[in-house]
C-alpha atoms as a PDB file:
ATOM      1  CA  UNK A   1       9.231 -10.005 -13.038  1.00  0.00           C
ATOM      2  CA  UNK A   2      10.985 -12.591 -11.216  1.00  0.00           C
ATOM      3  CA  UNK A   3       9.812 -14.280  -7.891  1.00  0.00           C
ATOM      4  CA  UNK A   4      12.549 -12.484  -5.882  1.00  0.00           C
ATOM      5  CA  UNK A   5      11.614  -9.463  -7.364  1.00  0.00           C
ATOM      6  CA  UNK A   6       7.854  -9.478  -6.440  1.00  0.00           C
ATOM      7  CA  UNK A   7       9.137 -10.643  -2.809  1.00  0.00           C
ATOM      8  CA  UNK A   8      11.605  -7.636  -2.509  1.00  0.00           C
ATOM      9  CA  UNK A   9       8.940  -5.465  -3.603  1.00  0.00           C
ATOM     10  CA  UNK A  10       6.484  -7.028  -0.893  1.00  0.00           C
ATOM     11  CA  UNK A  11       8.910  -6.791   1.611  1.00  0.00           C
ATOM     12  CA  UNK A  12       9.122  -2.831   1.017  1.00  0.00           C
ATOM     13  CA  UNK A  13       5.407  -2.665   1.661  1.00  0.00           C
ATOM     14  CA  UNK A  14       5.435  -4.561   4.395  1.00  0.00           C
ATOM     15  CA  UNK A  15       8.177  -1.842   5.994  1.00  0.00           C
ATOM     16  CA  UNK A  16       5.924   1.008   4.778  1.00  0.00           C
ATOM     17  CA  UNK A  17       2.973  -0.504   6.292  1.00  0.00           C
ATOM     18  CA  UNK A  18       5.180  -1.029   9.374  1.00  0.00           C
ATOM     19  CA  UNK A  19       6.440   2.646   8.963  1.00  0.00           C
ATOM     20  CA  UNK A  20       3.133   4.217   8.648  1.00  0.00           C
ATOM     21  CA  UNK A  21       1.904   2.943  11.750  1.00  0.00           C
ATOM     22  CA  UNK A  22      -0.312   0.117  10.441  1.00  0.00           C
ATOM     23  CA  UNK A  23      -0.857  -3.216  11.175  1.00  0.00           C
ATOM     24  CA  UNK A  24       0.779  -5.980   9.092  1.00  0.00           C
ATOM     25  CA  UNK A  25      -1.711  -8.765   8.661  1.00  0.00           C
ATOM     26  CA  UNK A  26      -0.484 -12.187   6.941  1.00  0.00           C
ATOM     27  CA  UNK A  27      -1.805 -13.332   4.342  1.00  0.00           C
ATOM     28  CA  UNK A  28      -3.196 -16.539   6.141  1.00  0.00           C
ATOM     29  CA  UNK A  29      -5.290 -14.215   8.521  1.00  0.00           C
ATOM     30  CA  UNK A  30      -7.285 -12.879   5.448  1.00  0.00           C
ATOM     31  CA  UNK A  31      -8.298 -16.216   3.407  1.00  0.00           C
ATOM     32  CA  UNK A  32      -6.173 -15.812   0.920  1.00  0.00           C
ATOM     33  CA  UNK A  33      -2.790 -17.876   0.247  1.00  0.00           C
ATOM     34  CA  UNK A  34       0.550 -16.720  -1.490  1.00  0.00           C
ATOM     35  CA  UNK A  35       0.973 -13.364  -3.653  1.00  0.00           C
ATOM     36  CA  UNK A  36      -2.744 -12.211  -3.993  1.00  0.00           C
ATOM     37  CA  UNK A  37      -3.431 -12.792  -0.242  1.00  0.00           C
ATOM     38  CA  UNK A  38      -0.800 -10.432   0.053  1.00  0.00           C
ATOM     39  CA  UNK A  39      -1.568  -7.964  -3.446  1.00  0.00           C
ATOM     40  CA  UNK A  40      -5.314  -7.618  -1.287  1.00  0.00           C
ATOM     41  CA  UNK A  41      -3.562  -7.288   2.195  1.00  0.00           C
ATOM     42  CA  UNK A  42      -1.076  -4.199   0.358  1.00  0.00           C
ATOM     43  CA  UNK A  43      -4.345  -2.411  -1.319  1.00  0.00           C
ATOM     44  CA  UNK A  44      -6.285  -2.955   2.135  1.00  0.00           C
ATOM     45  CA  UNK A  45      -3.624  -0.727   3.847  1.00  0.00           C
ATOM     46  CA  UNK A  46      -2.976   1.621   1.181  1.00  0.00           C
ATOM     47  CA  UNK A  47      -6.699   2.470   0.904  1.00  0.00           C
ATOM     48  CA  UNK A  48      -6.718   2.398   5.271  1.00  0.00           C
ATOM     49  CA  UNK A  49      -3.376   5.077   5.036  1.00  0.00           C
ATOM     50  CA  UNK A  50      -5.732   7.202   2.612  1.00  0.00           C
ATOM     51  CA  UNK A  51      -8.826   6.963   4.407  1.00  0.00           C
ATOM     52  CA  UNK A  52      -6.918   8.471   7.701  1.00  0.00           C
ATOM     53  CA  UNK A  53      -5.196  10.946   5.659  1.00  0.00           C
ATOM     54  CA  UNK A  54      -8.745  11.998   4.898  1.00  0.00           C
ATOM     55  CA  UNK A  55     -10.112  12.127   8.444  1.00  0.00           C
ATOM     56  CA  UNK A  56      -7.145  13.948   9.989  1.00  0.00           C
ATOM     57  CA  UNK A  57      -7.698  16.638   7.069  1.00  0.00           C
ATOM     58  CA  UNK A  58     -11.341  16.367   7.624  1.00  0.00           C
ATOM     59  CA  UNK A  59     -10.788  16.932  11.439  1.00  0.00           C
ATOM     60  CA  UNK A  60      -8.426  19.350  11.151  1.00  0.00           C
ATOM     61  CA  UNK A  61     -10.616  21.593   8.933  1.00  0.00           C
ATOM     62  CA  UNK A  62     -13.049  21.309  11.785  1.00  0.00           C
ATOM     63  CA  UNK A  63     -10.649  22.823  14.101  1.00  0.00           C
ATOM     64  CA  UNK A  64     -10.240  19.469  16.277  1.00  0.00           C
ATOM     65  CA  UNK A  65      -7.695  21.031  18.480  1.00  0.00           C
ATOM     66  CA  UNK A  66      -6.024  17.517  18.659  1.00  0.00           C
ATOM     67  CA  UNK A  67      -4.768  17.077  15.429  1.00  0.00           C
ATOM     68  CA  UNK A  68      -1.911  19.557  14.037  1.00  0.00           C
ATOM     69  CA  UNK A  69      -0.926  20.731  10.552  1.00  0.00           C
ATOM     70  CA  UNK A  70       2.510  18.749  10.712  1.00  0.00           C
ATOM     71  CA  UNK A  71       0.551  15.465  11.414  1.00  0.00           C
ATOM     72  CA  UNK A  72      -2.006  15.997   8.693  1.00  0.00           C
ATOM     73  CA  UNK A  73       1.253  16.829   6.006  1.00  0.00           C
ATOM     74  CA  UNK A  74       3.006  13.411   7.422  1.00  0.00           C
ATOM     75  CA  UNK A  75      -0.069  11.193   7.036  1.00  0.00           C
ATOM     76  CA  UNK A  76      -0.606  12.889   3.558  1.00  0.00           C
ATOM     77  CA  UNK A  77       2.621  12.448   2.304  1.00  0.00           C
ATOM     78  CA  UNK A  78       2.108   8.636   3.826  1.00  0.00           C
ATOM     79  CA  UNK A  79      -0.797   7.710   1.683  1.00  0.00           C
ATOM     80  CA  UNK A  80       0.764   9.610  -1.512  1.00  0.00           C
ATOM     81  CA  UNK A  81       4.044   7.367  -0.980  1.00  0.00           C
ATOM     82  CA  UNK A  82       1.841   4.177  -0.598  1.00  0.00           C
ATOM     83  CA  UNK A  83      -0.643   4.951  -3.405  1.00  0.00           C
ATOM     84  CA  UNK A  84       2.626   5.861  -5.626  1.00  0.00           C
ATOM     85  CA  UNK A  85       4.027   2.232  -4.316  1.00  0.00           C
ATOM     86  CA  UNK A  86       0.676   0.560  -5.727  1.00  0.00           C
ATOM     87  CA  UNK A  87       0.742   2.639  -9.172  1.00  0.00           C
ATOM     88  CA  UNK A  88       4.314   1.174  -9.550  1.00  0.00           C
ATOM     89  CA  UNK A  89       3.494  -2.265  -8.844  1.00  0.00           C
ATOM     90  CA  UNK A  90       0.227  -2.509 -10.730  1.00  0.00           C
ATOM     91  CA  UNK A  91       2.685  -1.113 -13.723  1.00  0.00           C
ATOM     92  CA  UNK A  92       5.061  -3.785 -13.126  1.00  0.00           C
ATOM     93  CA  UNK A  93       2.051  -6.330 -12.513  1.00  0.00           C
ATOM     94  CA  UNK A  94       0.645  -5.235 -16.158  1.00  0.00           C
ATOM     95  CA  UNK A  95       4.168  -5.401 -17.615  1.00  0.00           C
ATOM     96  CA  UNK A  96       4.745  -9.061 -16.580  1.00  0.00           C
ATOM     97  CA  UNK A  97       1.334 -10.331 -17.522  1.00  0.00           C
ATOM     98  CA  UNK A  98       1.981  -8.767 -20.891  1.00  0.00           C
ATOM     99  CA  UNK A  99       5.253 -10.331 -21.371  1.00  0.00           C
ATOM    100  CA  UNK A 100       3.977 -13.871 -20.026  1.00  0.00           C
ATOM    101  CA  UNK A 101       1.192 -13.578 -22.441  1.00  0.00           C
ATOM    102  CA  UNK A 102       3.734 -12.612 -25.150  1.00  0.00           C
ATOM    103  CA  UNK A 103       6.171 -15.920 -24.470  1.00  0.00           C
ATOM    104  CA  UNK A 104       6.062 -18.414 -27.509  1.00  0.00           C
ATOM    105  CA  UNK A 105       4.661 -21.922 -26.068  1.00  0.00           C
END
């Protein structure tokens, strides 16, 4: 996988993050530097997306009058589509690691 490969792929979880509703921290703000400031900073809001998928479903299976059926399906299908996005890249991740550890010095 290529460097502006892994960038266009960061870039696309940056704009789910951004289209989810979360906040897009850089990768300075966390400590870390480069791609696995960012790698942490992408599993940090896939796991937030899936922990508030959990507590509207929670909540609405309380009956918390605030929180609808249509916003528990959206934030669902949210966390699916950025747990999906992680899948994919830890696939691609594995892939390239194989392949580097394949090359002939």
């Amino acid at each position: 996988m290529s460097t502006p490969e892994i960038q266009s792929v960061l870039s696309q979880m940056r704009q789910l993050a951004a289209d989810a509703g979360g906040v897009s921290r850089s990768a300075s703000t966390d400590g870390g530097g480069g791609f696995s400031g960012e790698l942490r900073a992408s599993l940090e809001r896939i796991n937030g997306l899936q922990q508030a998928a959990g507590e509207q479903a929670r909540a609405f299976q309380a009956g918390d009058p605030n929180v609808s059926l249509p916003q528990v399906m959206v934030d669902s299908q949210k966390a699916s589509v950025a747990f999906e996005m992680g899948v994919q890249m830890r696939n691609r991740l594995v892939s390239a690691y194989k392949e580097i550890m394949n090359m002939q010095v």
